[in-house]
N, C-alpha and C. Protein backbone atom coordinates (compact mmCIF):
# COMPACT_ATOMS: atom_id res chain seq x y z
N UNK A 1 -60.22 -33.33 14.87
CA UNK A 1 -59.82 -32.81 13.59
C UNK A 1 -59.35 -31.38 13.78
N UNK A 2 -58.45 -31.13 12.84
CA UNK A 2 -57.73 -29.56 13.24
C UNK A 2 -58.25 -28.83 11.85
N UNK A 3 -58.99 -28.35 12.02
CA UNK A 3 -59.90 -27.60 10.66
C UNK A 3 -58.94 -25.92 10.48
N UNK A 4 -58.84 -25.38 8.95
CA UNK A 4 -58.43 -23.75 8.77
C UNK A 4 -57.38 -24.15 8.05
N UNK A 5 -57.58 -23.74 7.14
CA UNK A 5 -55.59 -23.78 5.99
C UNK A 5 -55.13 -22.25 6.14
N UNK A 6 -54.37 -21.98 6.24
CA UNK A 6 -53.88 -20.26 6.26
C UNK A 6 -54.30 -19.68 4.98
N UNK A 7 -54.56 -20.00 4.07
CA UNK A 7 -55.34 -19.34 2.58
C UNK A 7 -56.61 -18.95 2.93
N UNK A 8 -57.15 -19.20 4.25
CA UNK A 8 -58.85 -19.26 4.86
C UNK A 8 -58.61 -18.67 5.65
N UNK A 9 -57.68 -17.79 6.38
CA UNK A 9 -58.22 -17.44 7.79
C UNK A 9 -59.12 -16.64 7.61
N UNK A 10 -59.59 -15.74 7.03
CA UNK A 10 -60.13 -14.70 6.95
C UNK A 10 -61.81 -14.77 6.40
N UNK A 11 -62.05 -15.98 6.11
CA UNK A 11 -63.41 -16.50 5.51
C UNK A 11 -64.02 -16.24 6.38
N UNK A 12 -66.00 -16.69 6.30
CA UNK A 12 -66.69 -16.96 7.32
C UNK A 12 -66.40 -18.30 8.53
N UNK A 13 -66.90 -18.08 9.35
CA UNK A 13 -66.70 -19.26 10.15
C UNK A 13 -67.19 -20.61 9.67
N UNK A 14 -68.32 -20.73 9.16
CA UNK A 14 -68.10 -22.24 8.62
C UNK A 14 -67.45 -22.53 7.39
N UNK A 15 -66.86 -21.75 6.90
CA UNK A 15 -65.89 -22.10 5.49
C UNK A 15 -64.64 -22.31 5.96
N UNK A 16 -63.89 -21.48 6.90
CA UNK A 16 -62.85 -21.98 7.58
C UNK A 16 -62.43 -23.16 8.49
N UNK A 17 -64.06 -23.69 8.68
CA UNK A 17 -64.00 -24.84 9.37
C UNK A 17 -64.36 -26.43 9.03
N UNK A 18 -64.51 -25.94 7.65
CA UNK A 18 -64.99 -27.10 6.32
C UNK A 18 -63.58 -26.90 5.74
N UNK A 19 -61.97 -27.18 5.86
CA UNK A 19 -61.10 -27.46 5.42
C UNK A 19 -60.14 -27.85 7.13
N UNK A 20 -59.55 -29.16 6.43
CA UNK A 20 -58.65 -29.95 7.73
C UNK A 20 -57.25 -29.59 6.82
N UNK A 21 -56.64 -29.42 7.67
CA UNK A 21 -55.29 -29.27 8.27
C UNK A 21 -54.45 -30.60 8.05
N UNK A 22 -53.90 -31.66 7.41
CA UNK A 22 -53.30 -32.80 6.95
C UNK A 22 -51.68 -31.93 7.26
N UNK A 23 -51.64 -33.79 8.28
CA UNK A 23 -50.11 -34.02 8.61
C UNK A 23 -49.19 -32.96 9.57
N UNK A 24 -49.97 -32.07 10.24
CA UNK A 24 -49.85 -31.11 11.50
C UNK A 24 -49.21 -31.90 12.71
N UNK A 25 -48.37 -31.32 13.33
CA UNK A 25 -47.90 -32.11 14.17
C UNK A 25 -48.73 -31.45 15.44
N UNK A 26 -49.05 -31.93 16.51
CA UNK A 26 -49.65 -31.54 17.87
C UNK A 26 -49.00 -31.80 18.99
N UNK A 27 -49.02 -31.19 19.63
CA UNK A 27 -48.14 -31.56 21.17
C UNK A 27 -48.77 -30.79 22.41
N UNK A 28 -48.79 -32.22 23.03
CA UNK A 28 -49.50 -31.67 24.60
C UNK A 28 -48.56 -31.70 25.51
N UNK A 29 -48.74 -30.72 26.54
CA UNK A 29 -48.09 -30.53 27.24
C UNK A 29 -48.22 -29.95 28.97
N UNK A 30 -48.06 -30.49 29.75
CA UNK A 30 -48.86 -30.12 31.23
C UNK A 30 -48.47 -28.74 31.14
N UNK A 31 -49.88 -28.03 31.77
CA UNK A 31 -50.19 -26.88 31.74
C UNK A 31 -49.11 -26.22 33.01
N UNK A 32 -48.36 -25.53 32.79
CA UNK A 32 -47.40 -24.34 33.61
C UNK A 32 -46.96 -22.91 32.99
N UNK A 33 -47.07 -21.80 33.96
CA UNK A 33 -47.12 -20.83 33.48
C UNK A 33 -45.88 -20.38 34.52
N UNK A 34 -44.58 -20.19 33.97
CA UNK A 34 -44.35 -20.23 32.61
C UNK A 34 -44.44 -21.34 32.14
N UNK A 35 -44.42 -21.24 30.53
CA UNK A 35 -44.61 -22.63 30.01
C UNK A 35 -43.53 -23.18 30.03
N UNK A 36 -43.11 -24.44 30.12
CA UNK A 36 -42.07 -25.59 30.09
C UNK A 36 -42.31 -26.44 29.15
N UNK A 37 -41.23 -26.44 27.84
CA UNK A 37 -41.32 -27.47 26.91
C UNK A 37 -41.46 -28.85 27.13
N UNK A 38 -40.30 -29.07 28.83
CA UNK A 38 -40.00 -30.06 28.90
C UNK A 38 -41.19 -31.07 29.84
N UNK A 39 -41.81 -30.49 29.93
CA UNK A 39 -43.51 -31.28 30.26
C UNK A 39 -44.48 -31.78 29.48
N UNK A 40 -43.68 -32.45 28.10
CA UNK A 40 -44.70 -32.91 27.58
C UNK A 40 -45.18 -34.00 27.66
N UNK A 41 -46.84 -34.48 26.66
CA UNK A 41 -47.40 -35.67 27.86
C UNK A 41 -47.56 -36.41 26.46
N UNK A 42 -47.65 -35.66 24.81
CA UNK A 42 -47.85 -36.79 23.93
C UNK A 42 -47.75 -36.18 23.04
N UNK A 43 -47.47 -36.44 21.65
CA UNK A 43 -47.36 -36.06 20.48
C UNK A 43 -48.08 -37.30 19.26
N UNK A 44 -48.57 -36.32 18.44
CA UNK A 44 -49.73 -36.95 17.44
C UNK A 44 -49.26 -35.96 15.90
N UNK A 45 -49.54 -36.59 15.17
CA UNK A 45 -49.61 -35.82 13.82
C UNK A 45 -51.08 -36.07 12.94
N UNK A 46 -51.73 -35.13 12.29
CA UNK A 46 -53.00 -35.69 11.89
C UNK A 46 -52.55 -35.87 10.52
N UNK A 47 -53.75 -36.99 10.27
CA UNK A 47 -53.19 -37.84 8.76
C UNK A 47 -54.62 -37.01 7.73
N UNK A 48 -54.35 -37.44 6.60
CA UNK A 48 -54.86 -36.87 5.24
C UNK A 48 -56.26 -36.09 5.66
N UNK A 49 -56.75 -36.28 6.58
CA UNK A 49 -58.35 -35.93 6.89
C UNK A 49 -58.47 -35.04 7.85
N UNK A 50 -56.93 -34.38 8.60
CA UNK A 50 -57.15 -33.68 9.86
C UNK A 50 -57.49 -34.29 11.13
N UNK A 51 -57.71 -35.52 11.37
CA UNK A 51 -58.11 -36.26 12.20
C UNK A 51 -56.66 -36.71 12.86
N UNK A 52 -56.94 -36.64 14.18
CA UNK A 52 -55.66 -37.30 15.27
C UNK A 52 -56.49 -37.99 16.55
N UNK A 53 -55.55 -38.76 17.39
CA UNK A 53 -56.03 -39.15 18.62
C UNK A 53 -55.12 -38.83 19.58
N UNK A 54 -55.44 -38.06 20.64
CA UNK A 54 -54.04 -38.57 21.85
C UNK A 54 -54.45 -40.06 22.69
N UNK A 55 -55.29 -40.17 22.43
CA UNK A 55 -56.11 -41.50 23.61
C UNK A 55 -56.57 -40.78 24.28
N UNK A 56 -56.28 -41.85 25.81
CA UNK A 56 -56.91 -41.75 26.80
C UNK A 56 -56.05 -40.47 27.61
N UNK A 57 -56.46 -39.59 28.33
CA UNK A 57 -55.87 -38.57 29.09
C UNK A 57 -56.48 -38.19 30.41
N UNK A 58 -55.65 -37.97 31.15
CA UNK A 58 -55.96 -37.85 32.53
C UNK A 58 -56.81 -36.76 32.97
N UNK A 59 -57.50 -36.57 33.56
CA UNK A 59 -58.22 -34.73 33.58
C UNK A 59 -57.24 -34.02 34.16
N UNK A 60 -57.51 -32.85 33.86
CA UNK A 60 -56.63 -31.92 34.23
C UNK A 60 -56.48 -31.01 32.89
N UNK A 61 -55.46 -29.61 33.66
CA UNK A 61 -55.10 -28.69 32.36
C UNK A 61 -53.69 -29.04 31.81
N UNK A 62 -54.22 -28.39 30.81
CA UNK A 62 -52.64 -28.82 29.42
C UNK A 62 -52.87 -27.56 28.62
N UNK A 63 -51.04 -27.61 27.63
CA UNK A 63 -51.12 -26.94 26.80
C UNK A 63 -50.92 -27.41 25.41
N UNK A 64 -51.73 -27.04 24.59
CA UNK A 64 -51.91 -28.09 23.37
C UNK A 64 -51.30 -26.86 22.49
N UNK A 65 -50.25 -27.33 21.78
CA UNK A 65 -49.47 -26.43 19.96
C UNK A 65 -49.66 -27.44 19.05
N UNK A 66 -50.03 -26.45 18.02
CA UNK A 66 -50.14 -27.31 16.66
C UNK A 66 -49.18 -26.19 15.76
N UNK A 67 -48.40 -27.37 15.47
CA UNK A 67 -47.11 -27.20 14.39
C UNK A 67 -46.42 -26.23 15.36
N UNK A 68 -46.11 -26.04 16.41
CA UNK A 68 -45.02 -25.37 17.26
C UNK A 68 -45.67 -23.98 16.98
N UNK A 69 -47.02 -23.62 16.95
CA UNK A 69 -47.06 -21.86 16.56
C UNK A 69 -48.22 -21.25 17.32
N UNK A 70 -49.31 -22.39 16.67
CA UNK A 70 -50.48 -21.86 17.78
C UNK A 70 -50.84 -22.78 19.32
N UNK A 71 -50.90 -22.16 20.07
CA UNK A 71 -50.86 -22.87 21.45
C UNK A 71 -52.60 -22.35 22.38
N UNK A 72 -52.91 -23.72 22.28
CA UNK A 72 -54.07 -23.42 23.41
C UNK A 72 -53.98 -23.74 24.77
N UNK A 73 -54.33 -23.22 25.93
CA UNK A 73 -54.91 -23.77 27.15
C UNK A 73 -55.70 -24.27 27.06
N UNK A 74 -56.02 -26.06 27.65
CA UNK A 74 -57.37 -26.75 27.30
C UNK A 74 -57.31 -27.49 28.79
N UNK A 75 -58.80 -27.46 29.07
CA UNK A 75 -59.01 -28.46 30.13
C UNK A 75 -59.39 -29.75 30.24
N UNK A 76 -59.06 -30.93 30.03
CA UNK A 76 -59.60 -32.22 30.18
C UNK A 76 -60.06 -32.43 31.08
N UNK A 77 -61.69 -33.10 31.05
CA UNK A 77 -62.90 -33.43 32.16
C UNK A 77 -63.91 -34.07 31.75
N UNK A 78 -64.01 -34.40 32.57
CA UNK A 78 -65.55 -35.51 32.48
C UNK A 78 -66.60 -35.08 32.02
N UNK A 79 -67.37 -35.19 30.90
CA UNK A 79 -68.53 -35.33 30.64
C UNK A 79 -69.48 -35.66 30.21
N UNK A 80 -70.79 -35.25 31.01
CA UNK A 80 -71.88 -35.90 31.21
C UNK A 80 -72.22 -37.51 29.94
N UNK A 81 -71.66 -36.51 28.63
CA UNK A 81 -72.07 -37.44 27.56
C UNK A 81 -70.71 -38.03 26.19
N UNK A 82 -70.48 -39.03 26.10
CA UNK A 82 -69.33 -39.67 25.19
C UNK A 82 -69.00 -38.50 24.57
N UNK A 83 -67.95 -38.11 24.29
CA UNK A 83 -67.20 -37.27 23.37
C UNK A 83 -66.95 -38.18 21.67
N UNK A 84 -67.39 -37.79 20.65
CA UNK A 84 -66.95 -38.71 19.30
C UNK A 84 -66.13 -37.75 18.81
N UNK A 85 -65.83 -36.38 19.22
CA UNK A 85 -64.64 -35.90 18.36
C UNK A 85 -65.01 -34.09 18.71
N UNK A 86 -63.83 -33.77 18.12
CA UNK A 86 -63.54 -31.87 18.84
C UNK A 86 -62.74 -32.06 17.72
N UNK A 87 -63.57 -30.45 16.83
CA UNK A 87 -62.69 -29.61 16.07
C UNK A 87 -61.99 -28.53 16.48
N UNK A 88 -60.76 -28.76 16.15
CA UNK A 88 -60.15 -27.60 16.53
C UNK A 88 -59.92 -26.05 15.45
N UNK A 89 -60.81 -25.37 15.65
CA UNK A 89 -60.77 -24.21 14.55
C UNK A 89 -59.23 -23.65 14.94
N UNK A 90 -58.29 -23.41 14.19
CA UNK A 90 -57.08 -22.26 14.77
C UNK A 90 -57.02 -21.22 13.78
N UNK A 91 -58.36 -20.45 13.88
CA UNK A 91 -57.84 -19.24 12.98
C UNK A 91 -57.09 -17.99 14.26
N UNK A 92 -57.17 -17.03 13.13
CA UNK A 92 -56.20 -15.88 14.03
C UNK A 92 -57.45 -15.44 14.85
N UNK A 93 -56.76 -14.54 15.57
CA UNK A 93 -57.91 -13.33 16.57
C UNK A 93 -57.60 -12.13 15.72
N UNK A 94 -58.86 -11.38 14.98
CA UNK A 94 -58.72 -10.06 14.65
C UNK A 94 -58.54 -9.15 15.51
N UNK A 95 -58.43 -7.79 15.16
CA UNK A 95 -57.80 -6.67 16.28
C UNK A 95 -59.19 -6.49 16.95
N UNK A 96 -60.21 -6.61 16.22
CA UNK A 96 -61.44 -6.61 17.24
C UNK A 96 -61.93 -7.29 18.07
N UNK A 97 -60.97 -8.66 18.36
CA UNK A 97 -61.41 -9.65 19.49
C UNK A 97 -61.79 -10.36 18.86
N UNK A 98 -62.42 -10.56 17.53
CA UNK A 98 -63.55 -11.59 17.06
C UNK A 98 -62.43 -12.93 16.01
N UNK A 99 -62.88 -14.08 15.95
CA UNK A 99 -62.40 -15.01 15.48
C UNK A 99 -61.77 -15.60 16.68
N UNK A 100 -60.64 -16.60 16.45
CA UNK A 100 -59.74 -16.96 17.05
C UNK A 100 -59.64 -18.65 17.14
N UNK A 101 -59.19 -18.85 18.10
CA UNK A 101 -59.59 -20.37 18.07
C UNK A 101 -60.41 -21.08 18.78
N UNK A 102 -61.03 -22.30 18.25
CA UNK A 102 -62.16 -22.16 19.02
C UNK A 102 -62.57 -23.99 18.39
N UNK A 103 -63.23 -24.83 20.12
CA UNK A 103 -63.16 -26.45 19.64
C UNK A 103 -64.61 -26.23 19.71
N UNK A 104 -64.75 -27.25 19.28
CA UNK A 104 -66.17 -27.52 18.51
C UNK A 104 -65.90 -28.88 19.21
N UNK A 105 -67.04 -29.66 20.06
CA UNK A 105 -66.91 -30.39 20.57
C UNK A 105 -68.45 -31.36 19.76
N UNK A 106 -68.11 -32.57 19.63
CA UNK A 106 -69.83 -33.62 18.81
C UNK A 106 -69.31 -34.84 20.21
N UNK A 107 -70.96 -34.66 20.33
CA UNK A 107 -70.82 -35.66 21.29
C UNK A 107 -71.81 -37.11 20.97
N UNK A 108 -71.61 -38.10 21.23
CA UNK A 108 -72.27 -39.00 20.92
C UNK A 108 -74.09 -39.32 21.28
């Protein structure tokens, strides 16, 4: 789920993360620095609830944008215990370092 409406960035952290993001487009993309558009590995849009899937994905690093603006480095890997879902907070980073974006991972 891609949680934060831009009317919220600026809330506390769990108020910004109790509102999804509907119909966002996402795009992954193998991780290269510089970045290369033309490496991408999948595209998803999340429906009414903020919720998307890419499937199954290979481990390794990628670069994940939502709606072409905010872009994370993420690592795909094995672990120990089932994954049932990762929020993706995308608020801003204040000038003090604090906020930013940040997954919230529930594991089964």
């Amino acid at each position: 789920m891609v949680g934060t409406e831009t009317s919220h960035v600026f809330a506390p952290r769990w108020l910004r993360q109790s509102f999804a993001r509907k119909y966002v487009k996402l795009a992954l993309y193998e991780y290269r620095q510089p970045f290369d558009s033309k490496l991408i590995v999948k595209t998803v849009e999340t429906d009414k609830n903020g919720v998307f899937d890419f499937g199954p994905l290979k481990i390794g690093y990628y670069t994940l944008t939502i709606d072409d603006q905010d872009a994370f480095d993420v690592e795909v890997k094995n672990l120990p215990q089932v994954t049932e879902s990762v929020l993706i907070d995308a608020s801003p980073v204040y000038p003090d370092c604090s906020g930013g974006h940040e997954f919230i991972v529930k594991t089964k």
